[in-house]
C-alpha atoms as a PDB file:
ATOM      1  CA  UNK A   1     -14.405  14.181 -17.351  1.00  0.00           C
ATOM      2  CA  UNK A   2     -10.860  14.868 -17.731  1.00  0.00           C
ATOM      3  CA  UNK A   3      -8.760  12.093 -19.453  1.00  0.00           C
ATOM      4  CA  UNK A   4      -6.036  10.639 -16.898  1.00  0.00           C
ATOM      5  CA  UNK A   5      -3.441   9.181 -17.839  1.00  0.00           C
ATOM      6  CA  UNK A   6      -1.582   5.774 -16.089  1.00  0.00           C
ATOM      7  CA  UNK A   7       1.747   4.799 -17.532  1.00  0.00           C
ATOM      8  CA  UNK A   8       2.378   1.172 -17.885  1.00  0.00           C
ATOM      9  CA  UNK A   9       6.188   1.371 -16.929  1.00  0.00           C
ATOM     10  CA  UNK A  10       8.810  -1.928 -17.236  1.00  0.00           C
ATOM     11  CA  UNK A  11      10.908  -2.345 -14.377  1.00  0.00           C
ATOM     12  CA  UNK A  12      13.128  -3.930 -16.217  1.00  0.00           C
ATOM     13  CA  UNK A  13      14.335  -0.436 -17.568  1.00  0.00           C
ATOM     14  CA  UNK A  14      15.622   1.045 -14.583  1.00  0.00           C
ATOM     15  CA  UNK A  15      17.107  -2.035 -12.694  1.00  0.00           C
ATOM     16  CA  UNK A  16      18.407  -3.533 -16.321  1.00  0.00           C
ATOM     17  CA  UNK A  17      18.670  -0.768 -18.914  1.00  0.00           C
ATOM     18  CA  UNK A  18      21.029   1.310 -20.094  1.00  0.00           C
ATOM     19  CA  UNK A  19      21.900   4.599 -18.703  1.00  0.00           C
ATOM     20  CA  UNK A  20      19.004   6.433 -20.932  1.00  0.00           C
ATOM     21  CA  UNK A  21      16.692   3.656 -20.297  1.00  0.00           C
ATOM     22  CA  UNK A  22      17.088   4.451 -16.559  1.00  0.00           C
ATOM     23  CA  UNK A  23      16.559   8.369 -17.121  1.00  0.00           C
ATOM     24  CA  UNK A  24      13.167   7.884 -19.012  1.00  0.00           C
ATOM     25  CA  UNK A  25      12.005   5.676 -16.813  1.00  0.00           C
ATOM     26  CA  UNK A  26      13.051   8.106 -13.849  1.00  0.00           C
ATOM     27  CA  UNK A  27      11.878  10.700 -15.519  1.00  0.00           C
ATOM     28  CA  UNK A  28       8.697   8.894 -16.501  1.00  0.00           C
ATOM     29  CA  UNK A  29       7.706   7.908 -12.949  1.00  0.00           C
ATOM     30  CA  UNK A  30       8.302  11.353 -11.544  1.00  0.00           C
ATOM     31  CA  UNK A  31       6.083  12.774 -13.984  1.00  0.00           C
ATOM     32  CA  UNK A  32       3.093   9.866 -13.119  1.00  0.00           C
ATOM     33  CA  UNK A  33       3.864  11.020  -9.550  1.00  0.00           C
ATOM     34  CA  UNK A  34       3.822  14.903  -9.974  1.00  0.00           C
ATOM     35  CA  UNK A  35       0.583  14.745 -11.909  1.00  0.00           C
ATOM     36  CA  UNK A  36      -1.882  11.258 -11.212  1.00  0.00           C
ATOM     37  CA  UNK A  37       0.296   9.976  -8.250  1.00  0.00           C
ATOM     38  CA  UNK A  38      -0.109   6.364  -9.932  1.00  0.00           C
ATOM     39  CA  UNK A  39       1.624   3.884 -12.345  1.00  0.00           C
ATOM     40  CA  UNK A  40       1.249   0.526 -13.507  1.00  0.00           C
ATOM     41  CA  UNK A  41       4.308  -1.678 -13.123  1.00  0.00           C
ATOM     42  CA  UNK A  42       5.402  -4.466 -15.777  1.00  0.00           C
ATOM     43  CA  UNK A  43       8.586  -6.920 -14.619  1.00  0.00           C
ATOM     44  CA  UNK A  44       8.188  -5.987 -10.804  1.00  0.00           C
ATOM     45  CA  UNK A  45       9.527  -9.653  -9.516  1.00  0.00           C
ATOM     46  CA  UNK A  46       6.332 -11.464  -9.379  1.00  0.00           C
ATOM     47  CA  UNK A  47       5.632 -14.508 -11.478  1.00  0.00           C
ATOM     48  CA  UNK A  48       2.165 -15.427 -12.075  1.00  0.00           C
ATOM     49  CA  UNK A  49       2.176 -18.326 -10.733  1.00  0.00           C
ATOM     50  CA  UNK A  50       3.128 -16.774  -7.471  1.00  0.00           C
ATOM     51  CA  UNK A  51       0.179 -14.046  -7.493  1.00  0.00           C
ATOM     52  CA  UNK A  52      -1.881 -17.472  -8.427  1.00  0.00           C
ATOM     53  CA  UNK A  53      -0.896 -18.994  -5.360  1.00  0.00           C
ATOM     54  CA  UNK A  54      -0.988 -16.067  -3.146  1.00  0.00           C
ATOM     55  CA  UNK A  55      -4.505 -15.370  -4.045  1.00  0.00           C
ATOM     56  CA  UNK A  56      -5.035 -18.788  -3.369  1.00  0.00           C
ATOM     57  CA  UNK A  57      -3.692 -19.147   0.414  1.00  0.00           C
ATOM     58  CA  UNK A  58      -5.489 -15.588   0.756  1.00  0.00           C
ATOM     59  CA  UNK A  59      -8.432 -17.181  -0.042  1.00  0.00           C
ATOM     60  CA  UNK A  60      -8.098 -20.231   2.278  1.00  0.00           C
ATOM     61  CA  UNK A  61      -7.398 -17.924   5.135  1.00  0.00           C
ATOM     62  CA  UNK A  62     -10.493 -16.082   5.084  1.00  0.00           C
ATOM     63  CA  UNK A  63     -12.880 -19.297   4.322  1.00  0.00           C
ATOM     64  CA  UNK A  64     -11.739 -20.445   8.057  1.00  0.00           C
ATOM     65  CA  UNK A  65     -13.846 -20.782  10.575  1.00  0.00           C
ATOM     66  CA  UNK A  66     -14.934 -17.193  12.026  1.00  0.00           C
ATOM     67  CA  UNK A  67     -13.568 -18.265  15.472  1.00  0.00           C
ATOM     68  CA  UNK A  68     -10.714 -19.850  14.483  1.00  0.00           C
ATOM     69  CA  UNK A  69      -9.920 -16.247  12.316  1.00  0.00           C
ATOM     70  CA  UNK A  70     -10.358 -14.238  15.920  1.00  0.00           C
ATOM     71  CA  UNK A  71      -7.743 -16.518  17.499  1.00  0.00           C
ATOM     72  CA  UNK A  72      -5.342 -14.465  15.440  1.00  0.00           C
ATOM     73  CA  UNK A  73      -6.598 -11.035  16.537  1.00  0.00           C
ATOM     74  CA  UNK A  74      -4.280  -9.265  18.950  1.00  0.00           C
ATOM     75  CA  UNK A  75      -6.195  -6.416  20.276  1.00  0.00           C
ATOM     76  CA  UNK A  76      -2.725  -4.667  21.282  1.00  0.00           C
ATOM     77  CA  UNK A  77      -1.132  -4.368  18.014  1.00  0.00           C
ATOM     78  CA  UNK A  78      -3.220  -2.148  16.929  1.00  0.00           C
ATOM     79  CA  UNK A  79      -4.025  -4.403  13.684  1.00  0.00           C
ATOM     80  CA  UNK A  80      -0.059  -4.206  12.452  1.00  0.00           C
ATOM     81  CA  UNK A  81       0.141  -8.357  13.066  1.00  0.00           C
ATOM     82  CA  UNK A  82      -2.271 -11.114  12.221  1.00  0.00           C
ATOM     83  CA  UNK A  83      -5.754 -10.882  11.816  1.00  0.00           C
ATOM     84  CA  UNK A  84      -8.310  -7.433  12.313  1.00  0.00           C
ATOM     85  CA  UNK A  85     -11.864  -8.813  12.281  1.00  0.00           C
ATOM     86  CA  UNK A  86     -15.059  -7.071  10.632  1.00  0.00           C
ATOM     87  CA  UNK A  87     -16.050  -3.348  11.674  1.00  0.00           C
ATOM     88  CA  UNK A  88     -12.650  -2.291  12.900  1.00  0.00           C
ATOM     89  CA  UNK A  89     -11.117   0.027   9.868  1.00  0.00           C
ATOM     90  CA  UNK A  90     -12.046   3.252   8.546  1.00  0.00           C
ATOM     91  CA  UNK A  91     -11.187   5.905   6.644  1.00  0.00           C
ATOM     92  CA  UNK A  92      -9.930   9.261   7.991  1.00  0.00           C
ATOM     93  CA  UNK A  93     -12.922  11.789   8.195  1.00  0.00           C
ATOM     94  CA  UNK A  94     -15.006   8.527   8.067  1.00  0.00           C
ATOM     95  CA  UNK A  95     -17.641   7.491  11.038  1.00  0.00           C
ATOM     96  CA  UNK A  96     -18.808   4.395   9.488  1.00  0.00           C
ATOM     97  CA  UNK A  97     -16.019   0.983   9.162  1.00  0.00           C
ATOM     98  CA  UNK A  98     -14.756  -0.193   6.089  1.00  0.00           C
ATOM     99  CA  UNK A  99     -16.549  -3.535   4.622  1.00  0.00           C
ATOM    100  CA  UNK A 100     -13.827  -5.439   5.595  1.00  0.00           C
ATOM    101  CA  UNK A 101     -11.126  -7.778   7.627  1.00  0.00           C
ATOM    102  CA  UNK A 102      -7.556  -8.124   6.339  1.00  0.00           C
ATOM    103  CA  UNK A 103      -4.184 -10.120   7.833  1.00  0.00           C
ATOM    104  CA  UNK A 104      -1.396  -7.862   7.907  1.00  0.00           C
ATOM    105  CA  UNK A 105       2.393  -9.453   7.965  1.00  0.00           C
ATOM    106  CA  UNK A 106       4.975  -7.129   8.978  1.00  0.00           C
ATOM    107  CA  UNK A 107       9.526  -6.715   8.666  1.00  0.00           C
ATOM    108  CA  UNK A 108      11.451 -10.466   9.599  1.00  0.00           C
ATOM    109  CA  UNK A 109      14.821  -8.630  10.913  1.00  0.00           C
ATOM    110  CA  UNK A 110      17.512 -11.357  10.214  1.00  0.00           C
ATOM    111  CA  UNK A 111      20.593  -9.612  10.181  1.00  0.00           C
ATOM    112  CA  UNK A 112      21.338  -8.635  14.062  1.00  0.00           C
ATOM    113  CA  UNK A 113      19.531  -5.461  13.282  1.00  0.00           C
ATOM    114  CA  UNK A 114      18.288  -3.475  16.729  1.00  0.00           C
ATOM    115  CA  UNK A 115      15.608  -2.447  15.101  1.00  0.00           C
ATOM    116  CA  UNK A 116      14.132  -5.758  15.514  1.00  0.00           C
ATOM    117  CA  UNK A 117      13.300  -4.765  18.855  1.00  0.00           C
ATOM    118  CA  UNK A 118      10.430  -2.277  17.549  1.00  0.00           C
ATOM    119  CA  UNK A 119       8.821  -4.746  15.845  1.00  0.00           C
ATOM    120  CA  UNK A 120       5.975  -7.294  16.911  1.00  0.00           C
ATOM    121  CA  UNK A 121       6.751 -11.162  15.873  1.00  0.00           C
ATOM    122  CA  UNK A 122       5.027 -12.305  12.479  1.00  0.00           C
ATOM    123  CA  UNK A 123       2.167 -14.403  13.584  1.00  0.00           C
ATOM    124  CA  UNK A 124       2.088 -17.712  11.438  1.00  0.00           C
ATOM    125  CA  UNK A 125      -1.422 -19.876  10.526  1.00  0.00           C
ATOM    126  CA  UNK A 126      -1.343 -23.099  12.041  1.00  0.00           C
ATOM    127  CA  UNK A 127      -4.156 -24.508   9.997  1.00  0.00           C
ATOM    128  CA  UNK A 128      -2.165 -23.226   6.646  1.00  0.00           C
ATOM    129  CA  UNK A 129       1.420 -23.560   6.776  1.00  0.00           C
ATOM    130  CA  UNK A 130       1.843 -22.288   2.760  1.00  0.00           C
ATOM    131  CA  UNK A 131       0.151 -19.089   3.465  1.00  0.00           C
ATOM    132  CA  UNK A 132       3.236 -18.494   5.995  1.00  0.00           C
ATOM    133  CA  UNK A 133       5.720 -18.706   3.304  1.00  0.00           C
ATOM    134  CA  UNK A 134       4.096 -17.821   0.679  1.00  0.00           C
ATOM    135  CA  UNK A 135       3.191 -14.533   2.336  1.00  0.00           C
ATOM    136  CA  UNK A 136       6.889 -14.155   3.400  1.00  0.00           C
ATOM    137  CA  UNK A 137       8.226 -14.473  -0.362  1.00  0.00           C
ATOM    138  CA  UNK A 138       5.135 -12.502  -1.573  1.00  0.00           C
ATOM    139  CA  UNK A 139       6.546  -9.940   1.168  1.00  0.00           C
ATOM    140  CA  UNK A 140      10.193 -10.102   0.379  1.00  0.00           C
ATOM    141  CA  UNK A 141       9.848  -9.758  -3.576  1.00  0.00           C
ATOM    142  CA  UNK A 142       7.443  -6.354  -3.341  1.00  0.00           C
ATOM    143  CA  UNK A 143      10.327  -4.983  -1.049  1.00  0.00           C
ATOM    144  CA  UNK A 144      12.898  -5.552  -3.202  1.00  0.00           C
ATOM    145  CA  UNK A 145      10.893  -4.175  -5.845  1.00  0.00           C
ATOM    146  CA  UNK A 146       9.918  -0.914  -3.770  1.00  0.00           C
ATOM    147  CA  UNK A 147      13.655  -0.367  -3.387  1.00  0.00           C
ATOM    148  CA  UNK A 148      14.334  -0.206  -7.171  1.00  0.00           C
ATOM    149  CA  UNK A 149      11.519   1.952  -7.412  1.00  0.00           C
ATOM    150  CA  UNK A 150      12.726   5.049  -4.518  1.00  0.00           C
ATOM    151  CA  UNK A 151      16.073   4.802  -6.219  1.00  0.00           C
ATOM    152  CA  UNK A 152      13.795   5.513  -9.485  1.00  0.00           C
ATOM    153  CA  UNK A 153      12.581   8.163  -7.291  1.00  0.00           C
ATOM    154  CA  UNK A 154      15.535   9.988  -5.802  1.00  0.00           C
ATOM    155  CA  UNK A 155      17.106   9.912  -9.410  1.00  0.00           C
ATOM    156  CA  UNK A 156      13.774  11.707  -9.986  1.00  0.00           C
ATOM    157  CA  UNK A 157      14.310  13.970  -7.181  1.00  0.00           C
ATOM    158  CA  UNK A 158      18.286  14.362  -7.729  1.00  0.00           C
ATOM    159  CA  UNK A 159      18.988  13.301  -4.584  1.00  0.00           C
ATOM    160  CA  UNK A 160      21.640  10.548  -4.434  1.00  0.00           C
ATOM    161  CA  UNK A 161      20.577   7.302  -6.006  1.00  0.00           C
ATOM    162  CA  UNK A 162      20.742   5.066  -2.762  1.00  0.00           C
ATOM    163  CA  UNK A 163      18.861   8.061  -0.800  1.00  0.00           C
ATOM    164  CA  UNK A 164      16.095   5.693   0.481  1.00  0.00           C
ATOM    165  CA  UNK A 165      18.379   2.511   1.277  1.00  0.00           C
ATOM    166  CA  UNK A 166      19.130   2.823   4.585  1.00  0.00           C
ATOM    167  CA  UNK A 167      15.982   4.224   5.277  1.00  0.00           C
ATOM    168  CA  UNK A 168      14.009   1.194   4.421  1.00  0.00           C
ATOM    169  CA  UNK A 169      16.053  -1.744   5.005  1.00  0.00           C
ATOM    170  CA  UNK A 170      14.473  -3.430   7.605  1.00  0.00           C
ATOM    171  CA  UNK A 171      11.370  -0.954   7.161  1.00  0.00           C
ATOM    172  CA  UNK A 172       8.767  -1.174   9.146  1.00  0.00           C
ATOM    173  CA  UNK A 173       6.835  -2.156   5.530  1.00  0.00           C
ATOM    174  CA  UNK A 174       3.318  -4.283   5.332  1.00  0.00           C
ATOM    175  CA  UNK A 175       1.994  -7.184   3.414  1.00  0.00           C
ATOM    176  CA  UNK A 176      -1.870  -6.719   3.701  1.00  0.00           C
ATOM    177  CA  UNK A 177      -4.374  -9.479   2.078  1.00  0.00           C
ATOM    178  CA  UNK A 178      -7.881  -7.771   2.454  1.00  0.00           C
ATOM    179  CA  UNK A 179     -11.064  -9.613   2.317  1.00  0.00           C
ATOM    180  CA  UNK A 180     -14.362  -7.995   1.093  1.00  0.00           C
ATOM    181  CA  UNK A 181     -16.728  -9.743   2.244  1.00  0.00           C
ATOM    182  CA  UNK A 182     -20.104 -10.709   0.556  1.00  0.00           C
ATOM    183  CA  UNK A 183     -23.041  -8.537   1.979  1.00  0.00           C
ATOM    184  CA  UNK A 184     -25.777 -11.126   0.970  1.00  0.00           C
ATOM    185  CA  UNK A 185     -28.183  -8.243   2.164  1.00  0.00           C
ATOM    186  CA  UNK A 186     -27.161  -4.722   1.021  1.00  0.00           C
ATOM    187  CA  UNK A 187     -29.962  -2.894   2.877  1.00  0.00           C
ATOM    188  CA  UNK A 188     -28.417  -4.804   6.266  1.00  0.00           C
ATOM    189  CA  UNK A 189     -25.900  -2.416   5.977  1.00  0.00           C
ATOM    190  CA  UNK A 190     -25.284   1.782   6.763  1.00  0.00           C
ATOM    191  CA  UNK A 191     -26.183   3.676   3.422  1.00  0.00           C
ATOM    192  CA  UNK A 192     -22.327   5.017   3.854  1.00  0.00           C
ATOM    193  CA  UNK A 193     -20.809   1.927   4.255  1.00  0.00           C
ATOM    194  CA  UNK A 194     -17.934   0.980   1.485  1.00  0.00           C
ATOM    195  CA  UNK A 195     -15.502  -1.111   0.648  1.00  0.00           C
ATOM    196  CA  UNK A 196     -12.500   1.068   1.500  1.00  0.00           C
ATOM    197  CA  UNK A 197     -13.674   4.642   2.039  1.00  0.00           C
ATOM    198  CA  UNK A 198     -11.524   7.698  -0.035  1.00  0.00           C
ATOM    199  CA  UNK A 199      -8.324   7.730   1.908  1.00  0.00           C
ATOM    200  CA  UNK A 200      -4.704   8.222   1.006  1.00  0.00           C
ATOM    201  CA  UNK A 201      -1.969   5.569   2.032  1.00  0.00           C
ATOM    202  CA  UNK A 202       0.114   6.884   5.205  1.00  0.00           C
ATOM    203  CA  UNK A 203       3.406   5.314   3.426  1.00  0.00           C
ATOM    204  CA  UNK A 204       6.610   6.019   0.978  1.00  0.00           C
ATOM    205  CA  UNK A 205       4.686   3.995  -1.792  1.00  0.00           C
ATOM    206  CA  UNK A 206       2.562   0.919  -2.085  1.00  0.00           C
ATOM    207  CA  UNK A 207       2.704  -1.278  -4.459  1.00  0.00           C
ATOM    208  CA  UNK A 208      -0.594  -3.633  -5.104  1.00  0.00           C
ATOM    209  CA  UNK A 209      -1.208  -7.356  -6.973  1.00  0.00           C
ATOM    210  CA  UNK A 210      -4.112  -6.517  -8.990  1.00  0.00           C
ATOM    211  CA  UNK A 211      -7.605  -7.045  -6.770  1.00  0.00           C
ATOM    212  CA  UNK A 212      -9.991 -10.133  -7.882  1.00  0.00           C
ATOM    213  CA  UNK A 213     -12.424  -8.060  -9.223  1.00  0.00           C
ATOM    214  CA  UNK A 214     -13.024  -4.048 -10.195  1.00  0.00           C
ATOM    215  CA  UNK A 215     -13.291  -1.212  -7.710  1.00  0.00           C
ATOM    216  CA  UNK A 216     -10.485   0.356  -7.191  1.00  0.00           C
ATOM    217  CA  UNK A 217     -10.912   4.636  -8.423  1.00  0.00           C
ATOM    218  CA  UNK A 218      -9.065   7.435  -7.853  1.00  0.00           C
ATOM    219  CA  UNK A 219     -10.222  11.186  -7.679  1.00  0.00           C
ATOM    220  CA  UNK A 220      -8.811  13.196 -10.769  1.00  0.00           C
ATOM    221  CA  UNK A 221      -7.509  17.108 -10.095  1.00  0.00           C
ATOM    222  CA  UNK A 222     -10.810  18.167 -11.247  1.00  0.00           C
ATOM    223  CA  UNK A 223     -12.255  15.838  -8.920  1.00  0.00           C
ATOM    224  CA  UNK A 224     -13.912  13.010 -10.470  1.00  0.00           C
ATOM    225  CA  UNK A 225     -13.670   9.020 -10.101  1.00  0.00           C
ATOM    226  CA  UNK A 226     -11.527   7.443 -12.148  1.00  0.00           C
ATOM    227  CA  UNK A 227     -11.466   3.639 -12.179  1.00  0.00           C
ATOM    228  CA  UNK A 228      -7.917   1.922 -12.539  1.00  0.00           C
ATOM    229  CA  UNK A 229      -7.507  -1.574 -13.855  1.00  0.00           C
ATOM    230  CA  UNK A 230      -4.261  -2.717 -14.185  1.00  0.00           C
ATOM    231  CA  UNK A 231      -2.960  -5.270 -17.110  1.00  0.00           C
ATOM    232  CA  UNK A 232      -3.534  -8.926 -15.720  1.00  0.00           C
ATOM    233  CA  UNK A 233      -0.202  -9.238 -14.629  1.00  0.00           C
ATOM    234  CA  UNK A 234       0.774  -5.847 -13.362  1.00  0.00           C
ATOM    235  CA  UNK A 235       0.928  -4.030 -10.204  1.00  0.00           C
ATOM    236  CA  UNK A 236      -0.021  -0.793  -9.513  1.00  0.00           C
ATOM    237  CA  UNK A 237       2.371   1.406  -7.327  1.00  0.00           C
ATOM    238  CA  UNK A 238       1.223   4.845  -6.170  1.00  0.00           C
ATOM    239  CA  UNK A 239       2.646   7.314  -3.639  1.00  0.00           C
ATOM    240  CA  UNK A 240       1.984   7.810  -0.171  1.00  0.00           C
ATOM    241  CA  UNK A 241       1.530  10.444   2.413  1.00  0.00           C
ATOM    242  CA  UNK A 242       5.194  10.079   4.022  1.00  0.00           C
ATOM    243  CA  UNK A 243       6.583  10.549   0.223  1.00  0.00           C
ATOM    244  CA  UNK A 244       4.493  13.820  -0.361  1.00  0.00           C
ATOM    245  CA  UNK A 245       4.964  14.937   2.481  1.00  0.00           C
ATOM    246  CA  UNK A 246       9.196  14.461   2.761  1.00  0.00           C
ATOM    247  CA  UNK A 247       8.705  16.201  -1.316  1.00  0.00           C
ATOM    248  CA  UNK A 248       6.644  19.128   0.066  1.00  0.00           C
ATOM    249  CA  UNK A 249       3.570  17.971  -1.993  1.00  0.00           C
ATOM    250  CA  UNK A 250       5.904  17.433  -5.307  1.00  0.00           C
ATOM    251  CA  UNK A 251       4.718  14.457  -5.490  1.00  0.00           C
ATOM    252  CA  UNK A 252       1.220  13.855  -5.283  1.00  0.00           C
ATOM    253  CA  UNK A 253      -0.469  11.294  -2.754  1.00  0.00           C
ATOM    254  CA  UNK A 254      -3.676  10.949  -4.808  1.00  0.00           C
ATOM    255  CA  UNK A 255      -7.136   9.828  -3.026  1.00  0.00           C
ATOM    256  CA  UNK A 256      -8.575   6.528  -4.107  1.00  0.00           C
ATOM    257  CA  UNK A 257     -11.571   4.336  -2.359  1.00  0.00           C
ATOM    258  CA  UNK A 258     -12.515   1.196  -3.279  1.00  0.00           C
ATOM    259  CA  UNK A 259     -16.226   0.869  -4.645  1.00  0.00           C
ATOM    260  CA  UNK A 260     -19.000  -1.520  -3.864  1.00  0.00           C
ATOM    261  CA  UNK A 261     -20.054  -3.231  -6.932  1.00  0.00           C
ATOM    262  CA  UNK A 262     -23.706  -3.122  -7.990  1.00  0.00           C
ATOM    263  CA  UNK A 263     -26.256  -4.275  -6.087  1.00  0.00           C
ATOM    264  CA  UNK A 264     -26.561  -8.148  -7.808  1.00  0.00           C
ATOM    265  CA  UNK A 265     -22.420  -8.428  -7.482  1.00  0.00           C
ATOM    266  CA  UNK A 266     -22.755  -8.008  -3.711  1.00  0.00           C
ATOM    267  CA  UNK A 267     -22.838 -11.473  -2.919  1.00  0.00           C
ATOM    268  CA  UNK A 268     -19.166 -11.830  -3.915  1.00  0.00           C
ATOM    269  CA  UNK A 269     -15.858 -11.653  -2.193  1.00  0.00           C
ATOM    270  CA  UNK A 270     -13.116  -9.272  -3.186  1.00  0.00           C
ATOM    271  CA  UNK A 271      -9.892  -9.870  -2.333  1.00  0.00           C
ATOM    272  CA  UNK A 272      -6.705  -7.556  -2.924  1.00  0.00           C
ATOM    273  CA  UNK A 273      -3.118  -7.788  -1.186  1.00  0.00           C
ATOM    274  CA  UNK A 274      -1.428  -4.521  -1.396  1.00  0.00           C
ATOM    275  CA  UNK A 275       2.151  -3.895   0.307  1.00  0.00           C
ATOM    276  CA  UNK A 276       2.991  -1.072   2.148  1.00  0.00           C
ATOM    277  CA  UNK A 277       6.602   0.283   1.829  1.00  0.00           C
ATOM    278  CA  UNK A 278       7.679   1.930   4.940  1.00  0.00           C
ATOM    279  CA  UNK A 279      10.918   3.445   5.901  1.00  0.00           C
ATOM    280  CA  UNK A 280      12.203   2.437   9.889  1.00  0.00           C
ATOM    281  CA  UNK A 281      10.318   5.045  12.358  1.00  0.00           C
ATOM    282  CA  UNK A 282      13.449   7.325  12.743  1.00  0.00           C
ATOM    283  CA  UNK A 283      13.297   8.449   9.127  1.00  0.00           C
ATOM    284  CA  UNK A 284      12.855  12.280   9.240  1.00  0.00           C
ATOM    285  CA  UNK A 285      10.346  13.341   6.861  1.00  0.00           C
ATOM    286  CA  UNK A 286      10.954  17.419   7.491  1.00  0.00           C
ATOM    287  CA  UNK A 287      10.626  18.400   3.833  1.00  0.00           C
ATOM    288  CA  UNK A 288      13.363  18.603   1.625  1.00  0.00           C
ATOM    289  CA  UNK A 289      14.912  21.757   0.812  1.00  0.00           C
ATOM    290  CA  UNK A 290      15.170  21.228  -2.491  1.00  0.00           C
ATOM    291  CA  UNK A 291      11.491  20.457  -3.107  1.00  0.00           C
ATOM    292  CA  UNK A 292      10.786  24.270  -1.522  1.00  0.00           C
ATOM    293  CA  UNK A 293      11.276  27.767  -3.495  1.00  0.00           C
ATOM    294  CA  UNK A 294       9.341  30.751  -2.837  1.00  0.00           C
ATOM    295  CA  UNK A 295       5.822  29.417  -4.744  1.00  0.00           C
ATOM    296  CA  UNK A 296       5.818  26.243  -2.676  1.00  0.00           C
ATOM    297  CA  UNK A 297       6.808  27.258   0.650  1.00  0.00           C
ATOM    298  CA  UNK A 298       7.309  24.538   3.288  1.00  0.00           C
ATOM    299  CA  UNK A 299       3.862  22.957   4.171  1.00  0.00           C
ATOM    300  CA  UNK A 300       3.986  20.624   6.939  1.00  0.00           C
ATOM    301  CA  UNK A 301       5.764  20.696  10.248  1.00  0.00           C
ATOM    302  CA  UNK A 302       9.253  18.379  10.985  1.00  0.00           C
ATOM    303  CA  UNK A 303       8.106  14.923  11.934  1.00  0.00           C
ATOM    304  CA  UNK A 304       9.205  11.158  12.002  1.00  0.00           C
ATOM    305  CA  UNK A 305       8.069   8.936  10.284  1.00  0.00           C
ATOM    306  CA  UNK A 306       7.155   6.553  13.484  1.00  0.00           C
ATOM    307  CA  UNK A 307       5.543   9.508  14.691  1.00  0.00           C
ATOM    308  CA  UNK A 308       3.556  10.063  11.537  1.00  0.00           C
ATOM    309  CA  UNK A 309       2.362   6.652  11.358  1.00  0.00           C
ATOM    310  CA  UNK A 310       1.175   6.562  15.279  1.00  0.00           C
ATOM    311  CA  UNK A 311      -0.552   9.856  14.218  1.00  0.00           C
ATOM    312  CA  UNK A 312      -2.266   8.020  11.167  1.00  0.00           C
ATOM    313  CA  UNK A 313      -3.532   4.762  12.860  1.00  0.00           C
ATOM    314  CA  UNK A 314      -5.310   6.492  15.269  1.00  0.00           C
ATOM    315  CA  UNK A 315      -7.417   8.729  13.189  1.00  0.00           C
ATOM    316  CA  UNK A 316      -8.189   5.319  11.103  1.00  0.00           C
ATOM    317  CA  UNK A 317      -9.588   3.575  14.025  1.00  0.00           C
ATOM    318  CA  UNK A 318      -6.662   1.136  14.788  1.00  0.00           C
ATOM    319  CA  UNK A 319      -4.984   2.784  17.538  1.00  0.00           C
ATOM    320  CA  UNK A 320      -6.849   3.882  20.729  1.00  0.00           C
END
């Protein structure tokens, strides 16, 4: 099996460090990108004690009472708000649903911004007022995070530092806690049934508080399963299919799946909450010209990024 390579990278560099600090860190995450597609991330705005407490309130959630969790499913936002029950996610060339229900908080517009008016309303737990705001700062902290990281990026890229700012602000970006549940008997369910099937994320990047337990792989150039594992206090940030797609496969959105653990393991939860950095829906993602010569000739057709993502959530089972 081929040996890959994760960079542990400090944030701290780029958003702190001197103008050669910010190159080889640029330089650094564009290579991760162009050849794994993932990083880990040291200094991203997190303290532990928030992760602690986020995994916490996560936790509470999904102990509620089944029925009081289905009060928060709202079958017409096609899971981007509240709660998506059991059986309702899979991957994209999947048939059988992901082993799994999640709570997905979306963009709070507080600046006048018309873009507001896209968006669905945040939908707050009544029983657990903490996971609310705790959620929300979780939320806000990744995003600010994200930002430093595209600028990282377009530095990368030599496109203009701020190339992504406008483009996210008020993104239509996604806090997701997932829940794997406990399958207290495995042969109850389909033989193909997983975790989180091999997919690639539909977004710029996402950036992800390391899970509660082991599982996470991702499939190598010469197409093997490599686990990740982040340091205890790390996140891991890889790209998305908007991002490869705007860098005409430059950068790499690399396949990963989350595993089922062995047989005896089953029993337990796992619980992960990865954020999804979107830009708004009328970011054009035609592919840029720079990122096209006569080897790598353009490979996918002009398209927004709204448009992308409707695309997306109905091939993963979320969107009728």
């Amino acid at each position: 099996m081929a040996e890959v390579h994760i960079p542990r990278l400090d944030l701290n560099d780029y958003v702190y460090g001197t103008p050669e600090q910010k190159k080889k860190f640029s330089d650094d995450l564009g290579k991760a990108y162009t050849d794994t597609g993932f990083v880990t991330i040291a200094n991203h705005g997190l303290s532990p004690q928030l992760i602690e407490e986020l995994y916490h309130e996560v936790k509470n959630f999904f102990a509620l009472p089944e029925a009081t969790k289905l009060a928060y499913e709202k079958p017409g936002l096609a899971g981007q708000r509240g709660y998506t029950s059991k059986g309702k996610e899979k991957a994209k060339d999947s048939k059988t649903p992901d082993l799994k229900e999640f709570w997905q908080r979306g963009q709070t517009v507080s600046d006048g911004d018309v873009v507001k008016n896209e968006y669905p309303d945040n939908i707050d737990v009544t029983e657990n007022p903490r996971f609310n705001s705790v959620t929300r700062e979780v939320y806000e902290s990744l995003e600010a995070s994200g930002k430093h990281l595209l600028r990282a990026i377009a530095n990368y890229l030599a496109l203009p530092e701020n190339y992504f700012d406008d483009k996210v602000h008020n993104g239509n970006s996604i806090l997701r806690a997932i829940h794997y549940f406990p399958i207290e008997d495995p042969d109850s369910v389909p033989a193909d049934a997983v975790r989180a099937g091999a997919h690639e994320d539909i977004n710029l990047i996402t950036l992800l508080i390391g899970a509660s337990a082991d599982g996470l792989e991702v499939l190598t150039r010469d197409g093997q399963w490599f686990p990740v594992k982040a340091h205890g206090e790390d996140i891991v940030v890889n790209v998305g299919d908007m991002l490869q797609r705007l860098t005409n496969n430059k950068l790499k959105s690399t396949t990963h799946r989350v595993v089922n653990p062995p047989r005896e393991l089953m029993k337990n939860s796992r619980f992960s909450v990865p954020f999804f950095l979107h830009p708004k829906s009328n970011m054009d993602l035609t592919c840029l010209e720079s990122c096209m010569d006569a080897e790598n000739p353009k490979a996918y057709n002009d398209m927004t990024a709204g448009e992308y993502l409707d695309e997306r959530l109905r091939e993963i089972g979320l969107k009728m």
